[in-house]
C-alpha atoms as a PDB file:
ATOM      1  CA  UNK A   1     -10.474 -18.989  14.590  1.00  0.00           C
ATOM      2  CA  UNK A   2     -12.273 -15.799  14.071  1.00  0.00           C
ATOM      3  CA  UNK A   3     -13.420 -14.629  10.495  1.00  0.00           C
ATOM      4  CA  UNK A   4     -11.582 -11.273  11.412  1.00  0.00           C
ATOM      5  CA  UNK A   5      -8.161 -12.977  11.740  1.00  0.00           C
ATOM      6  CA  UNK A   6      -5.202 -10.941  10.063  1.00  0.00           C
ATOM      7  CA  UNK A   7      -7.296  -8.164   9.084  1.00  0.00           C
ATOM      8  CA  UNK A   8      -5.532  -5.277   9.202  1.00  0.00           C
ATOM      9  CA  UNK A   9      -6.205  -1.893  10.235  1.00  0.00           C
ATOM     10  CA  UNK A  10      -3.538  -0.578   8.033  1.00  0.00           C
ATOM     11  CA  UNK A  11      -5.343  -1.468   4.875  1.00  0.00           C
ATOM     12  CA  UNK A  12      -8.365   0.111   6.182  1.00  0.00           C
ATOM     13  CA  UNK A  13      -8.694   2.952   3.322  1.00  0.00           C
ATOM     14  CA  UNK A  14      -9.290   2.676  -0.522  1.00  0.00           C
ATOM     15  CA  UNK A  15      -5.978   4.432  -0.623  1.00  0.00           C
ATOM     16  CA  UNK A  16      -4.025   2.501   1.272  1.00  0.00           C
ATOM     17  CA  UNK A  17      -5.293  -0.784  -0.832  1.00  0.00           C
ATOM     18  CA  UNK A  18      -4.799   1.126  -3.423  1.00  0.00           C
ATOM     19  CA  UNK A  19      -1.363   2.079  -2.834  1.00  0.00           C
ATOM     20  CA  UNK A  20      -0.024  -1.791  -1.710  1.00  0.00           C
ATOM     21  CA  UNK A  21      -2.110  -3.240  -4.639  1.00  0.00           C
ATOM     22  CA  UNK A  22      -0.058  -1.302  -7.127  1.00  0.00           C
ATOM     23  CA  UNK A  23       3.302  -2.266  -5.062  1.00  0.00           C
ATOM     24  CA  UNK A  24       2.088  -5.785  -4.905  1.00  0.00           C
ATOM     25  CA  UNK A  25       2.716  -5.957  -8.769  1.00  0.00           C
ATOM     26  CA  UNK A  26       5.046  -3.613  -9.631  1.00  0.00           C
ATOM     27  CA  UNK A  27       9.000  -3.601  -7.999  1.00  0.00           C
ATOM     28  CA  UNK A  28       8.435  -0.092  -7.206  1.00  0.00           C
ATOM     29  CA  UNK A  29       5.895   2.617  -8.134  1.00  0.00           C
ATOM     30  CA  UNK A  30       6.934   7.006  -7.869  1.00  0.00           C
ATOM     31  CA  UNK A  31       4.871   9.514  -6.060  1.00  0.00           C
ATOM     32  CA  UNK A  32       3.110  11.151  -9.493  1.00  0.00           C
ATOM     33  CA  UNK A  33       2.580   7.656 -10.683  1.00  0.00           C
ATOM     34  CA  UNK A  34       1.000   6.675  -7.530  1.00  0.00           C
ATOM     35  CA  UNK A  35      -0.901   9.900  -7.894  1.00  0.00           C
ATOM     36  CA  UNK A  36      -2.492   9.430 -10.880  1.00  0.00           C
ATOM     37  CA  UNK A  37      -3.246   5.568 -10.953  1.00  0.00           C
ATOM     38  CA  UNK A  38      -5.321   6.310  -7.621  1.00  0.00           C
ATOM     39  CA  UNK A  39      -6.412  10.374  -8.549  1.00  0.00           C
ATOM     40  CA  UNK A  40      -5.898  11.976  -5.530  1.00  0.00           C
ATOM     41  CA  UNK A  41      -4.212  14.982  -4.433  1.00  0.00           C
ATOM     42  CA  UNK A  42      -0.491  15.033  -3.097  1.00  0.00           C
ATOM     43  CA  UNK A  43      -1.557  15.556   1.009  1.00  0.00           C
ATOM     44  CA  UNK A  44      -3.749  12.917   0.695  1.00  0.00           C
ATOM     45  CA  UNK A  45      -1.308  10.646  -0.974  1.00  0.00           C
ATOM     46  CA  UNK A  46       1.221  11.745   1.435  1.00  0.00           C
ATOM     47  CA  UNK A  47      -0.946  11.012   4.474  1.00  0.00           C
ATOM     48  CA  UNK A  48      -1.278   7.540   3.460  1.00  0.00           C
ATOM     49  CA  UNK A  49       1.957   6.661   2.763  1.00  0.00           C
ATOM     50  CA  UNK A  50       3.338   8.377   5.978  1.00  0.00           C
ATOM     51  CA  UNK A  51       1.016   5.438   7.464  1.00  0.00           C
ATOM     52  CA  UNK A  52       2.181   2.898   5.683  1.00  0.00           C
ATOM     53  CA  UNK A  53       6.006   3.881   6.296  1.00  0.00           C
ATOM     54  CA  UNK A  54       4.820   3.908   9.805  1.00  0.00           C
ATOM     55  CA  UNK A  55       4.222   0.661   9.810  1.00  0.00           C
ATOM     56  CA  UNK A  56       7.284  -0.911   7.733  1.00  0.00           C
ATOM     57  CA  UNK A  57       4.948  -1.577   4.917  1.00  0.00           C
ATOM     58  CA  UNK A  58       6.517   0.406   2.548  1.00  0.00           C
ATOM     59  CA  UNK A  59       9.989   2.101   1.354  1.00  0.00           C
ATOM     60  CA  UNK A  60      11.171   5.101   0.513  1.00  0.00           C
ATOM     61  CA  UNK A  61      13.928   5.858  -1.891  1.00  0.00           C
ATOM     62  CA  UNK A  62      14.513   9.672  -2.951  1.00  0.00           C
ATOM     63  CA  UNK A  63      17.142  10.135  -5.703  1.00  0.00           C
ATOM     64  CA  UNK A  64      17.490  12.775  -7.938  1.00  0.00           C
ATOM     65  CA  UNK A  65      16.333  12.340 -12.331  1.00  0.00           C
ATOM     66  CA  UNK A  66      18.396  15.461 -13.978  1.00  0.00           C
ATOM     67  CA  UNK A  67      17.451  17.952 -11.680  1.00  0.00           C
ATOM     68  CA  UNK A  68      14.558  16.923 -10.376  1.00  0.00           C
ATOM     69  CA  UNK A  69      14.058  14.883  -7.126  1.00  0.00           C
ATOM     70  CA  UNK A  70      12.161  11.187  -7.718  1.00  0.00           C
ATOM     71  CA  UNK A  71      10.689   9.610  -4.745  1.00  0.00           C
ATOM     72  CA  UNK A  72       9.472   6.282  -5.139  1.00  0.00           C
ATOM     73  CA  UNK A  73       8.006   3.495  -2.692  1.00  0.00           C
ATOM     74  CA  UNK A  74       7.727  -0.365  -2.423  1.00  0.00           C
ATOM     75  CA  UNK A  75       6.357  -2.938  -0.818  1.00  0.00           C
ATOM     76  CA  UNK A  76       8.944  -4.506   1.930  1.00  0.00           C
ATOM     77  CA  UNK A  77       8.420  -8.099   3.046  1.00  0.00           C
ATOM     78  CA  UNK A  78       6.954  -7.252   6.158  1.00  0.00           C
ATOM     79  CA  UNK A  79       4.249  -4.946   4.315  1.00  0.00           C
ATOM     80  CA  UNK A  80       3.713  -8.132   1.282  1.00  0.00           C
ATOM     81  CA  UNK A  81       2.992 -10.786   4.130  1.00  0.00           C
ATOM     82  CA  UNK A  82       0.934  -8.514   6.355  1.00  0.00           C
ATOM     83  CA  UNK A  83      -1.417  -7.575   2.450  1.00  0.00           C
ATOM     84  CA  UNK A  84      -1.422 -11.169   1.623  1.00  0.00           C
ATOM     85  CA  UNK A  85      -2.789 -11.531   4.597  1.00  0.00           C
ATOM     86  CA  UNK A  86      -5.454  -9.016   4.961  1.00  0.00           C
ATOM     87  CA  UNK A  87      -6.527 -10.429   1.189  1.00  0.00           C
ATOM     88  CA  UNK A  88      -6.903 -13.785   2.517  1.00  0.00           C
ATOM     89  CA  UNK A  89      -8.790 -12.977   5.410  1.00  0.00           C
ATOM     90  CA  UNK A  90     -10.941 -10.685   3.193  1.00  0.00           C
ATOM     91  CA  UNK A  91     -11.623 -13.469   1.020  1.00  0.00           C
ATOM     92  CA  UNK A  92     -12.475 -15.731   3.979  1.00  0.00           C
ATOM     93  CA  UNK A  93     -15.220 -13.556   5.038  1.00  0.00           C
ATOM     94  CA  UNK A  94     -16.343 -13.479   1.229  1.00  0.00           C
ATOM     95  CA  UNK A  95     -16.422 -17.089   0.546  1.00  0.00           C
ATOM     96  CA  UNK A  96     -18.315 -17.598   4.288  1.00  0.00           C
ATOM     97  CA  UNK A  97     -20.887 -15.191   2.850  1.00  0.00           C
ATOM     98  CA  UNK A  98     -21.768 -17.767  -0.126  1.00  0.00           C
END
């Protein structure tokens, strides 16, 4: 089996592991949140979790707090198996390097 099993170019980006870390442990995490715990701007943000929508890794759920619109993300089941994993496979490589 190759060391490069189950890595995934989805998770490719500091963002993107960034974004699905944050999901990992937390039911559900809003766009300003999301924003802040990883400082970047809002396209960039966006970008990234246009790709992970794209590929069923995350949710979206827009609702409105007072007047303001919320949008907030989490991990599906698809997108938790496919970042568990990534992390394993990661770690494989890791503990190969020893």
């Amino acid at each position: 089996m190759s060391l490069l099993t189950n890595i995934n170019k989805a998770f490719d980006h500091r963002i993107r592991l960034g974004i699905m870390s944050i999901l990992m442990v937390n039911e559900y995490a809003d766009f300003n949140t999301l924003k802040e715990l990883l400082d970047v701007t809002d396209g960039n943000l966006a970008s990234h979790l246009k790709a992970l929508e794209k590929e069923d890794f995350i949710s979206i759920e827009k609702q409105f707090i007072g007047r303001k619109p919320n949008t907030r993300y989490s991990a599906t089941k698809i997108g938790k198996k496919a970042f568990k994993d990534h992390i394993n496979a990661l770690e494989r490589i890791i503990n190969k390097q020893k």
